[in-house]
N, C-alpha and C. Protein backbone atom coordinates (compact mmCIF):
# COMPACT_ATOMS: atom_id res chain seq x y z
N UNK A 1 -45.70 0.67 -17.49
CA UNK A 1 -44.28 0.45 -17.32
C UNK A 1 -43.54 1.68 -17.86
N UNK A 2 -42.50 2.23 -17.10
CA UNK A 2 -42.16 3.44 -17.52
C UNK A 2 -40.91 2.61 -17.53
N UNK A 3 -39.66 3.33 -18.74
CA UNK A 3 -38.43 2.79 -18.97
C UNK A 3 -37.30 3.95 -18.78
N UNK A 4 -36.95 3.98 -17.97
CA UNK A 4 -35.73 5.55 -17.51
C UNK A 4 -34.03 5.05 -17.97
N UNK A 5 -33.78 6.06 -18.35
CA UNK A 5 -32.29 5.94 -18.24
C UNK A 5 -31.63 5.82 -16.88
N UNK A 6 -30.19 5.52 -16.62
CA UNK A 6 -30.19 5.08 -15.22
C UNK A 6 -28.43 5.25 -15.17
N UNK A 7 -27.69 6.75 -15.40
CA UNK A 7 -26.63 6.43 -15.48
C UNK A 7 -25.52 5.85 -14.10
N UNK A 8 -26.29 6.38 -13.21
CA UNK A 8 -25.26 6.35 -11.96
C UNK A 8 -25.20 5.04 -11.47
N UNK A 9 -26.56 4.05 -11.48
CA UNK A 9 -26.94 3.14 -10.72
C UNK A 9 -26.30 3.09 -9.88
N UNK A 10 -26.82 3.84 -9.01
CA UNK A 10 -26.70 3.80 -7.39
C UNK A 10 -28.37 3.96 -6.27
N UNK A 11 -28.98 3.30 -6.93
CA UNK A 11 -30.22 3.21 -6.44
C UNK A 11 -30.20 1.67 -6.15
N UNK A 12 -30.34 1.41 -4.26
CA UNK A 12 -29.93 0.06 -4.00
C UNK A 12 -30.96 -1.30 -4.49
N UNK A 13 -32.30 -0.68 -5.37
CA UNK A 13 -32.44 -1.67 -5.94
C UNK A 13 -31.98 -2.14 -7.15
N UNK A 14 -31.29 -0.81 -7.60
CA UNK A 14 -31.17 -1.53 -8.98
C UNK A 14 -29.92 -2.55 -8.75
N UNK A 15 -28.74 -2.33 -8.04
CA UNK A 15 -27.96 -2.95 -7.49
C UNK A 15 -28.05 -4.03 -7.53
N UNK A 16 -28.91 -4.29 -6.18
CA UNK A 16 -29.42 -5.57 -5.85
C UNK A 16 -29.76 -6.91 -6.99
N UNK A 17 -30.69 -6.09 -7.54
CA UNK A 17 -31.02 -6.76 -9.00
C UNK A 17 -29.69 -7.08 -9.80
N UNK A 18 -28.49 -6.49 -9.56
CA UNK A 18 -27.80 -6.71 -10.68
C UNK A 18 -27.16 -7.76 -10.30
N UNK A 19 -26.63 -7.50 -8.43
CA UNK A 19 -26.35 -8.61 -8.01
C UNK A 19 -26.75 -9.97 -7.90
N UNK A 20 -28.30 -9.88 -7.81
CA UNK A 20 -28.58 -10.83 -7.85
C UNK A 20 -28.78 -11.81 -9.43
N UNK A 21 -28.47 -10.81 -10.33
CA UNK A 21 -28.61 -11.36 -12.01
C UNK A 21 -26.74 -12.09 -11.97
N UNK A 22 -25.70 -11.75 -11.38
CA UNK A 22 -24.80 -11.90 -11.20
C UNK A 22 -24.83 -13.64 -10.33
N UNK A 23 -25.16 -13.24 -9.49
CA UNK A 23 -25.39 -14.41 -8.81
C UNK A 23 -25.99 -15.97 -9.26
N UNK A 24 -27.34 -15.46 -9.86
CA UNK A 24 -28.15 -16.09 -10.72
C UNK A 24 -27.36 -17.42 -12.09
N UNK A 25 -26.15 -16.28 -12.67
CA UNK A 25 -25.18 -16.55 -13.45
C UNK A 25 -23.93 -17.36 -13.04
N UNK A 26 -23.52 -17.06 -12.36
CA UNK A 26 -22.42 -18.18 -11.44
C UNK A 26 -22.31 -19.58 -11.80
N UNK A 27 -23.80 -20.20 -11.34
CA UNK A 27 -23.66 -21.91 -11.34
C UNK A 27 -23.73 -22.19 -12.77
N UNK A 28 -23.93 -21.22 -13.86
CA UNK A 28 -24.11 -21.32 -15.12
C UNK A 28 -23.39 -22.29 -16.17
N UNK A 29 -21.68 -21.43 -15.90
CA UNK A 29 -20.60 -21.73 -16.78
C UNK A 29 -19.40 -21.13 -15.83
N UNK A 30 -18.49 -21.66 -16.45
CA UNK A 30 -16.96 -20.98 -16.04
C UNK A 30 -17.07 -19.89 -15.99
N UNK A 31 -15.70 -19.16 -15.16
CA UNK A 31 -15.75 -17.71 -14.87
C UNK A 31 -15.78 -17.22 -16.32
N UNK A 32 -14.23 -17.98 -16.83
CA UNK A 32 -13.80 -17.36 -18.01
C UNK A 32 -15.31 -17.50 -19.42
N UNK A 33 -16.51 -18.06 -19.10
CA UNK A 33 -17.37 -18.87 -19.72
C UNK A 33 -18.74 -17.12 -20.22
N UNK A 34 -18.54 -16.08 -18.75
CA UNK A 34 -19.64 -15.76 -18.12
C UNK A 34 -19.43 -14.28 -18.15
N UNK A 35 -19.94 -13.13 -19.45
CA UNK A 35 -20.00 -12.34 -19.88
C UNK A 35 -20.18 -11.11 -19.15
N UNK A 36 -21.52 -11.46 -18.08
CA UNK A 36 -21.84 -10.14 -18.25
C UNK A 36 -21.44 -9.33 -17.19
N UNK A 37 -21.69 -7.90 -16.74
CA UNK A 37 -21.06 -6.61 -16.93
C UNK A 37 -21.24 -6.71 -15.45
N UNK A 38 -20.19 -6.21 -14.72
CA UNK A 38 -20.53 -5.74 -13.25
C UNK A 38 -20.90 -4.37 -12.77
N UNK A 39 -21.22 -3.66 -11.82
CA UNK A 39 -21.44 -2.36 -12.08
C UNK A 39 -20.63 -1.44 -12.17
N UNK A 40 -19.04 -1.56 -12.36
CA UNK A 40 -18.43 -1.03 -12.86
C UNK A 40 -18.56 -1.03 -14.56
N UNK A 41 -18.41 -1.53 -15.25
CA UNK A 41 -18.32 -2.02 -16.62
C UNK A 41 -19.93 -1.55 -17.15
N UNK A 42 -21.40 -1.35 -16.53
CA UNK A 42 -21.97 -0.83 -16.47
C UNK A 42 -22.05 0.60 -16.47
N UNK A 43 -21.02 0.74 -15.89
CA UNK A 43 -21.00 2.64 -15.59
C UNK A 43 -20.09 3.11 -16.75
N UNK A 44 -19.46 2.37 -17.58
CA UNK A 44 -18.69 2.65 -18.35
C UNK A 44 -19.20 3.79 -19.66
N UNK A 45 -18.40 4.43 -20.27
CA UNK A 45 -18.90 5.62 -21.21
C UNK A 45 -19.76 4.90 -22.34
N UNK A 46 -18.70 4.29 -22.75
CA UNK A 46 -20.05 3.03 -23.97
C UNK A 46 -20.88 2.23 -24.11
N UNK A 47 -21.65 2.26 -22.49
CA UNK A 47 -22.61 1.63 -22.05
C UNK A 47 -23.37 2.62 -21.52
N UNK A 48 -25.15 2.36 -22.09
CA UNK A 48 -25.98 3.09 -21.84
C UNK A 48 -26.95 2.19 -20.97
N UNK A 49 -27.70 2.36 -20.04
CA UNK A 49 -28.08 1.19 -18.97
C UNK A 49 -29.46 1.86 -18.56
N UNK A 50 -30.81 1.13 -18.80
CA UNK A 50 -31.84 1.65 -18.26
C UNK A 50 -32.23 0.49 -17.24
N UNK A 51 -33.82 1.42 -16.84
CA UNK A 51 -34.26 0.05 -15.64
C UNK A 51 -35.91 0.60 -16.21
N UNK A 52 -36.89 -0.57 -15.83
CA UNK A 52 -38.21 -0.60 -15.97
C UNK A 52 -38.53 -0.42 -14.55
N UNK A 53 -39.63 0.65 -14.67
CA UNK A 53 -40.40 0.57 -13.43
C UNK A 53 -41.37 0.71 -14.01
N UNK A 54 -42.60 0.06 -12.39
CA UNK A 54 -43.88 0.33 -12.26
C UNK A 54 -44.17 1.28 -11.44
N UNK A 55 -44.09 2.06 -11.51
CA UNK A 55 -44.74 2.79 -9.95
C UNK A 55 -43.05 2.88 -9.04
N UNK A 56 -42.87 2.47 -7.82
CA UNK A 56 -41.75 2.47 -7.23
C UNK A 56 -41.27 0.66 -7.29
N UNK A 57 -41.93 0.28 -8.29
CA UNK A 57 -41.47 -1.29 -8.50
C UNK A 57 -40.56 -1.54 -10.00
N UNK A 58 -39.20 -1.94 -9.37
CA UNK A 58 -37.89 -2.25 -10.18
C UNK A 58 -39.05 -3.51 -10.92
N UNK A 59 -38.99 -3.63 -12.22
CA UNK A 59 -39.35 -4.32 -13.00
C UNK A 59 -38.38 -4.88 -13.66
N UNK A 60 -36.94 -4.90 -14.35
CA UNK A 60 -36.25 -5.20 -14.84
C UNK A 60 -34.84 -3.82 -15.26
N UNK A 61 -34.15 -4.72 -15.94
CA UNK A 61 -33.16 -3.83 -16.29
C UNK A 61 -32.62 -4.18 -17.66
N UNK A 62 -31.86 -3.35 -18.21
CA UNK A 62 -30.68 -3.90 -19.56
C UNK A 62 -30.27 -2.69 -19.79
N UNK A 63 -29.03 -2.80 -20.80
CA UNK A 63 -28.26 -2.28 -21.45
C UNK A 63 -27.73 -1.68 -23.23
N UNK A 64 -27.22 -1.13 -23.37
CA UNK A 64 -26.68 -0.79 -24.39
C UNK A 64 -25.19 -0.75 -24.42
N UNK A 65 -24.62 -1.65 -25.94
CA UNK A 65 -23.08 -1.13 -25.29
C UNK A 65 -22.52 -0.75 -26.70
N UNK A 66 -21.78 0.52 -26.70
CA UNK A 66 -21.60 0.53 -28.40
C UNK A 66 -20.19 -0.01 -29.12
N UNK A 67 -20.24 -0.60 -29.65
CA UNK A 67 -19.03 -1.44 -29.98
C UNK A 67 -17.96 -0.42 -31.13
N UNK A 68 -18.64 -0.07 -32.18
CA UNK A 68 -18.33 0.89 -32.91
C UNK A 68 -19.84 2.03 -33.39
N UNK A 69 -19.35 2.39 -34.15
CA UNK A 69 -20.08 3.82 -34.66
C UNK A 69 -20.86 2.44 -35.59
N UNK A 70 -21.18 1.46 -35.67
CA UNK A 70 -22.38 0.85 -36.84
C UNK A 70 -22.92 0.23 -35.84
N UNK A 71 -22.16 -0.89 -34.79
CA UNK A 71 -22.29 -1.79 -33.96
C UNK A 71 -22.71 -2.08 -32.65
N UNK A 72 -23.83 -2.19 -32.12
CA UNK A 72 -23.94 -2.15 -30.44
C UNK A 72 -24.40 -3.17 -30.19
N UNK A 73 -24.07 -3.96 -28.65
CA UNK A 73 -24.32 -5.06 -27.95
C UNK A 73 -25.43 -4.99 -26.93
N UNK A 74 -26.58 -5.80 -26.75
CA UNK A 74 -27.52 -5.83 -25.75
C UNK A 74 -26.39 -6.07 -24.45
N UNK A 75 -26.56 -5.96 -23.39
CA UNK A 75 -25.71 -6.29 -21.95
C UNK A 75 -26.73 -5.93 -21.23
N UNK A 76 -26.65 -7.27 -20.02
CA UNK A 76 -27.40 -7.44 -18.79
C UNK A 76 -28.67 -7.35 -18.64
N UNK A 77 -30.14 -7.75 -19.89
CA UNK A 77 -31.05 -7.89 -19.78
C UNK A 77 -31.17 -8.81 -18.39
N UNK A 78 -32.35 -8.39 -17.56
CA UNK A 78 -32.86 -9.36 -16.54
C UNK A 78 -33.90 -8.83 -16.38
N UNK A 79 -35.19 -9.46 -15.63
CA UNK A 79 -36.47 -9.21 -15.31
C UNK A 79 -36.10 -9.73 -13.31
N UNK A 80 -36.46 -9.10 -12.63
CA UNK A 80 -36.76 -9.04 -11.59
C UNK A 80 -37.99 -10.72 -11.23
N UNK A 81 -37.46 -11.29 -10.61
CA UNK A 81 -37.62 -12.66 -10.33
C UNK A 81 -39.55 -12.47 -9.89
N UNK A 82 -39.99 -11.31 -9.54
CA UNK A 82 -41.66 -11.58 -8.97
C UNK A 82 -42.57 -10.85 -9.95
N UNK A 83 -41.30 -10.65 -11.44
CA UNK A 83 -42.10 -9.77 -12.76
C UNK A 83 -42.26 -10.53 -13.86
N UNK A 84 -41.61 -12.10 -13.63
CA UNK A 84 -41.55 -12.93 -14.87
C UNK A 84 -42.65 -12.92 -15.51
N UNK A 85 -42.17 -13.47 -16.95
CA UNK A 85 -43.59 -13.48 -17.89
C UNK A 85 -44.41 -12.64 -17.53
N UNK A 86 -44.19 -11.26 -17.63
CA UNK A 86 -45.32 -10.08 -17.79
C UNK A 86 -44.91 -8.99 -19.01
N UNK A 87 -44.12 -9.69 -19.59
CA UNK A 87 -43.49 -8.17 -20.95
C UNK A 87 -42.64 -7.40 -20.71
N UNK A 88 -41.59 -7.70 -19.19
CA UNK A 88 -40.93 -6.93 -19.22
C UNK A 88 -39.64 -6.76 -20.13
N UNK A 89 -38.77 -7.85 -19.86
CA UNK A 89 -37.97 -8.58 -20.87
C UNK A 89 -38.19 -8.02 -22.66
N UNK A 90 -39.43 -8.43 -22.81
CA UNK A 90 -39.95 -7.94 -24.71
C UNK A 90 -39.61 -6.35 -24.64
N UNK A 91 -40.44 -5.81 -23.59
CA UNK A 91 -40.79 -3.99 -23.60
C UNK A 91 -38.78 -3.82 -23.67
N UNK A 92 -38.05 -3.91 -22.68
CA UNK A 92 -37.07 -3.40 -22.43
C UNK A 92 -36.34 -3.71 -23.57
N UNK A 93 -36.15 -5.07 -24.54
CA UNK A 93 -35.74 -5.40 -26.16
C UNK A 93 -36.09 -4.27 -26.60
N UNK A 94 -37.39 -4.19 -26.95
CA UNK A 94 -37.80 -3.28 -28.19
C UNK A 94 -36.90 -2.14 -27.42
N UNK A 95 -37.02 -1.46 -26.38
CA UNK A 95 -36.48 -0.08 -26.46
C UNK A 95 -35.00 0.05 -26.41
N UNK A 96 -34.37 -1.42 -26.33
CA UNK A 96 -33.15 -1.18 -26.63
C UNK A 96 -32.58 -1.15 -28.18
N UNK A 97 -33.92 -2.29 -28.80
CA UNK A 97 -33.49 -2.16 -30.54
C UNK A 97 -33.79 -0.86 -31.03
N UNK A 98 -34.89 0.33 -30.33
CA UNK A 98 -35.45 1.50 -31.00
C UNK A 98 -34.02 2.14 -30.96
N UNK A 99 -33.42 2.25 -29.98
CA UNK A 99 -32.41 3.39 -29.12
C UNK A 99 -31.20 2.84 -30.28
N UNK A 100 -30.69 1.71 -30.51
CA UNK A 100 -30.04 1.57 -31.46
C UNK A 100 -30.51 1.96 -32.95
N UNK A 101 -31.67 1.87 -33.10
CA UNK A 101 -31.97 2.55 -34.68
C UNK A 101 -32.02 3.85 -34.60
N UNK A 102 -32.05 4.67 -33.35
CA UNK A 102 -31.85 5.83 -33.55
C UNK A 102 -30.26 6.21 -33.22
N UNK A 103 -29.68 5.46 -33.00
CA UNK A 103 -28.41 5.71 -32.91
C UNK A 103 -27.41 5.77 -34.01
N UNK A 104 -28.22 4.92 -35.61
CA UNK A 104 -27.97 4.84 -36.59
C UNK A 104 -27.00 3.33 -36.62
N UNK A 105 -27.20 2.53 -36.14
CA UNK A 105 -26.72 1.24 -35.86
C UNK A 105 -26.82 0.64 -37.31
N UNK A 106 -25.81 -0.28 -37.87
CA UNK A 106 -26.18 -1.01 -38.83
C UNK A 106 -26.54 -2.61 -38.03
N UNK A 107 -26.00 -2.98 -37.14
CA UNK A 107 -25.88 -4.28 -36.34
C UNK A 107 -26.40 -4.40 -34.87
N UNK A 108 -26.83 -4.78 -34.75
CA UNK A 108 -27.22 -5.23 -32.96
C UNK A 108 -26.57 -6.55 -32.29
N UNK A 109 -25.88 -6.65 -31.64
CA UNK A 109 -25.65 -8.38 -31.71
C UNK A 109 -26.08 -8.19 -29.47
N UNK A 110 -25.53 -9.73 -29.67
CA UNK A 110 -25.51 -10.47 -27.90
C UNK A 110 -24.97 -11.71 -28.09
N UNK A 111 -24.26 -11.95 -26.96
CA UNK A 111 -24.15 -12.82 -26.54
C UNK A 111 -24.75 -13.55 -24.70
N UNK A 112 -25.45 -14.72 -25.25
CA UNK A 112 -26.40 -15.63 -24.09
C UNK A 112 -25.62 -16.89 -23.74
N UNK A 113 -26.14 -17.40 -22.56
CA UNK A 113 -26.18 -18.73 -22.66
C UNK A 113 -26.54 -19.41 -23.39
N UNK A 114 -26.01 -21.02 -23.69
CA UNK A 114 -26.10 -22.10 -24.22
C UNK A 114 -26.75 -22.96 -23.80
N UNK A 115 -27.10 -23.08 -22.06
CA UNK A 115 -27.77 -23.91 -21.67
C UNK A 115 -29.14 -23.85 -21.38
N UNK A 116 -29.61 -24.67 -21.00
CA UNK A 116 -31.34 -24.77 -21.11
C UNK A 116 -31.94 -23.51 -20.28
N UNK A 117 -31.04 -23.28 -18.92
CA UNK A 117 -31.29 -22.02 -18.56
C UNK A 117 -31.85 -20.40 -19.18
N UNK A 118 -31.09 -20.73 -20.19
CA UNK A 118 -31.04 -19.02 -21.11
C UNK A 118 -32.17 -19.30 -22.23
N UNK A 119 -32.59 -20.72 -22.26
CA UNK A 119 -33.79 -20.89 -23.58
C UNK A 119 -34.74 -20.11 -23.98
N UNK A 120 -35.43 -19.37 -22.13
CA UNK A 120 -36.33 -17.89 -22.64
C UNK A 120 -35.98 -17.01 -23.51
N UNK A 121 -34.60 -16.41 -22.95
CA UNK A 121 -34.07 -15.55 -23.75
C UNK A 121 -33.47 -15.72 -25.04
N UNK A 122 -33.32 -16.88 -25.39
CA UNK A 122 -33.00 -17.22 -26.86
C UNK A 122 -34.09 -16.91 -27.27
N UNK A 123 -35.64 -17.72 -27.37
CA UNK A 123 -36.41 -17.33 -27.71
C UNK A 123 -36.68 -15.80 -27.79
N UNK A 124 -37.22 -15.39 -26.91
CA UNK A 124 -37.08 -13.93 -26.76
C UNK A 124 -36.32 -13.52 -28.15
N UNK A 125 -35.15 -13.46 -27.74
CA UNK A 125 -34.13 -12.51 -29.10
C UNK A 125 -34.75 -13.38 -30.43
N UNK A 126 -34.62 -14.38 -30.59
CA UNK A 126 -35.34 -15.09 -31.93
C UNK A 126 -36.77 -14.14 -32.69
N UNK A 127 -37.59 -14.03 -31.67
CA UNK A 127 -38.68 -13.67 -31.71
C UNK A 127 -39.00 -12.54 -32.47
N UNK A 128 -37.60 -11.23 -31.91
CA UNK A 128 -37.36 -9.87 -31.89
C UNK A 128 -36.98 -10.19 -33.51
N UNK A 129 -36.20 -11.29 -34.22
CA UNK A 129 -35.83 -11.29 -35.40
C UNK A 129 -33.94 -11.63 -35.02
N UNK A 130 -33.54 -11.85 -34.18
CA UNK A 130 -32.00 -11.96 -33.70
C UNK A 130 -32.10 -12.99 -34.89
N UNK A 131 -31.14 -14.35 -35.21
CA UNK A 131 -30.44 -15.00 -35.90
C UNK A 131 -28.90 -15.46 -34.83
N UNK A 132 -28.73 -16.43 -34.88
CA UNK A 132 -27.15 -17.33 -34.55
C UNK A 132 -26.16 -16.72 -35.75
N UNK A 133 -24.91 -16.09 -34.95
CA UNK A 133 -24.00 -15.40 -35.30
C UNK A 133 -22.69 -16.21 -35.21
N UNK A 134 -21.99 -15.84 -35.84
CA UNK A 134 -20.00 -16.01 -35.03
C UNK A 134 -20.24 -14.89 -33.88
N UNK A 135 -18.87 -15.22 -33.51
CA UNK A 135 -18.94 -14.80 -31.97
C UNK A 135 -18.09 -13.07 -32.75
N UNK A 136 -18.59 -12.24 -31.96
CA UNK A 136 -18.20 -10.54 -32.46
C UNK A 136 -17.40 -10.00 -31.45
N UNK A 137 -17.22 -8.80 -32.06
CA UNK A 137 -16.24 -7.86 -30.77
C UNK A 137 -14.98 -9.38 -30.53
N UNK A 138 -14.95 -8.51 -28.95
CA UNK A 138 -13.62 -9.44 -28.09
C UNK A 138 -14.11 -11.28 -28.20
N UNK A 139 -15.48 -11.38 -28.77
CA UNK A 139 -15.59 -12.94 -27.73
C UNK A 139 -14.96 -14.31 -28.89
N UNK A 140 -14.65 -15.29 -28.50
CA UNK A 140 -14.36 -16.90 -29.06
C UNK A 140 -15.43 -17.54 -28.85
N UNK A 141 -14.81 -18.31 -30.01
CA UNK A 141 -15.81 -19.46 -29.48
C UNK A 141 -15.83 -20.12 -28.63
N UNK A 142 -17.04 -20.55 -28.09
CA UNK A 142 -17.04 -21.42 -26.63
C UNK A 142 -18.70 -22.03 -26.40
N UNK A 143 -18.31 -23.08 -26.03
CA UNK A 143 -19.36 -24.44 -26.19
C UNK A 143 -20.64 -23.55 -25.16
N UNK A 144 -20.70 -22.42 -24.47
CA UNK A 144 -21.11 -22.16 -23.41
C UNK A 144 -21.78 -20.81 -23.27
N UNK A 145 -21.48 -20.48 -25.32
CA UNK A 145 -22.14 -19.42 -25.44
C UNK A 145 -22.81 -19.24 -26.60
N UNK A 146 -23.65 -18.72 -26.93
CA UNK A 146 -24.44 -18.32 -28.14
C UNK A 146 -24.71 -17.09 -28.48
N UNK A 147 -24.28 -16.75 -29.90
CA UNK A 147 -23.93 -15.36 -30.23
C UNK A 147 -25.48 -15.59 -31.45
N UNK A 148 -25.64 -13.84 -31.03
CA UNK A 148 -26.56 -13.86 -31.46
C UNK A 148 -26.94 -12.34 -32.55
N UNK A 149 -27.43 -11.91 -33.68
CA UNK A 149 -27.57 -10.32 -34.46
C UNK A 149 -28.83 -10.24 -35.17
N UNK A 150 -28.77 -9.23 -34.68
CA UNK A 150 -29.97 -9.08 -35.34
C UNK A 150 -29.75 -7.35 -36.54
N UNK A 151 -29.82 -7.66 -38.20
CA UNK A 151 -29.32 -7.04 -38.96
C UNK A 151 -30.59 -5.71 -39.23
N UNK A 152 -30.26 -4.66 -38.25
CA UNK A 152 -31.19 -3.29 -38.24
C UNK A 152 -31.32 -2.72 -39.98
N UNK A 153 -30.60 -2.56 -40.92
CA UNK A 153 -30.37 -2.54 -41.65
C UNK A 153 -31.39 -2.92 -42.90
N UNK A 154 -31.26 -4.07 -42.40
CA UNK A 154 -32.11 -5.19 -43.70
C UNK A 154 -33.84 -4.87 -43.03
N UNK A 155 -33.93 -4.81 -41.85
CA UNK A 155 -34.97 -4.59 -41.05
C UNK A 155 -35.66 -3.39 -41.36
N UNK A 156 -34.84 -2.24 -41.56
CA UNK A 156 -34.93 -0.98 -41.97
C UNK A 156 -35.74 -0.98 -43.58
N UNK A 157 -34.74 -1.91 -44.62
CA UNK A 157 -34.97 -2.06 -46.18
C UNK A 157 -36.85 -2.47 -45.76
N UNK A 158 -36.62 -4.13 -45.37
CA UNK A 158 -37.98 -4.81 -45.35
C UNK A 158 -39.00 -3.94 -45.33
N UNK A 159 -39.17 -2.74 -43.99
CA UNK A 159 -40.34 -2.21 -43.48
C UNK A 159 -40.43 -1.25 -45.11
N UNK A 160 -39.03 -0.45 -45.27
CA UNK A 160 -39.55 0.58 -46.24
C UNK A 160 -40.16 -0.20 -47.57
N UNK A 161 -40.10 -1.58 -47.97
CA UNK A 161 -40.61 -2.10 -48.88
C UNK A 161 -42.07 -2.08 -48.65
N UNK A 162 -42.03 -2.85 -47.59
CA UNK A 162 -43.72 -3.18 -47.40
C UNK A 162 -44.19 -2.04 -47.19
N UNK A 163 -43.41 -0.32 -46.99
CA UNK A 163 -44.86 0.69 -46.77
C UNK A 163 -45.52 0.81 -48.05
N UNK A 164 -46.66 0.98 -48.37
CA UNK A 164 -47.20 1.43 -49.40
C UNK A 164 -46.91 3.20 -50.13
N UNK A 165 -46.53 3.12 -51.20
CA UNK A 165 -46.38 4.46 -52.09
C UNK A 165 -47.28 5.18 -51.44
N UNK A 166 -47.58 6.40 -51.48
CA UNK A 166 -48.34 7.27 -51.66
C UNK A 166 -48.71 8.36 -52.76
């Protein structure tokens, strides 16, 4: 799995994919309910946006979005509907949490669905070490969403504890 940066997205699969992650989202929740990024808002300066490939096979996609100089938001994780459950989803996390620790991030957050739909991806972010948040940046509360952070920081302390002296 190779993971590329992808500023223009104008490659009609990645598109497609986004549309169809768009689509996917619809029967979800309310408009006003339903977060994520179109490919305008994608192309935006404070959003950094890769895609997974295999070979010439779109494997998935996600985002980076930087909120402030400590703070950045996951946006528009999706896996390509004939790649489920193969690691794409995990691989594309980790390289979005690396890209934020090298960005010098103190915070990572997201916001997901609430409904049984988004349960992978709760898991998923759980997994990574995320935690249930208040809602950050622009968002409210709303029965229809689940905010989610994961503290790079403390993550950072932990590892340097457990390395051993030399």
């Amino acid at each position: 799995m190779r993971i590329r940066h992808d500023p223009s997205l104008d490659d009609p699969r990645v598109i497609a994919l986004l549309e169809a992650h768009l689509r996917a989202l619809a029967p979800t929740a309310p408009a006003e309910s339903r977060h994520a990024l179109d490919l305008e808002g994608l192309r935006r300066p404070e959003v950094t946006f890769w895609t997974a490939w295999d070979g010439e096979a779109l494997l998935g996609c996600g985002a980076l979005k930087a909120l402030d100089a400590s703070h950045g938001e996951i946006k528009s994780m999706r896996t390509a509907d004939a790649h489920l459950r193969r690691g794409v989803a995990a691989r594309m996390l980790a390289h979005i949490v690396g890209e934020a620790r090298r960005r010098g991030y103190a915070r990572l957050s997201l916001e997901t669905g609430s409904m049984a739909y988004f349960e992978p991806a709760r898991r998923l972010y759980a997994t990574a070490g995320f935690v249930p948040c208040a809602p950050f940046a622009a968002y409210r509360e709303d029965p229809n969403s689940v905010f989610m952070t994961l503290d790079l920081q403390a993550q950072a302390n932990a590892a340097a504890c457990a390395t051993p002296a030399s």
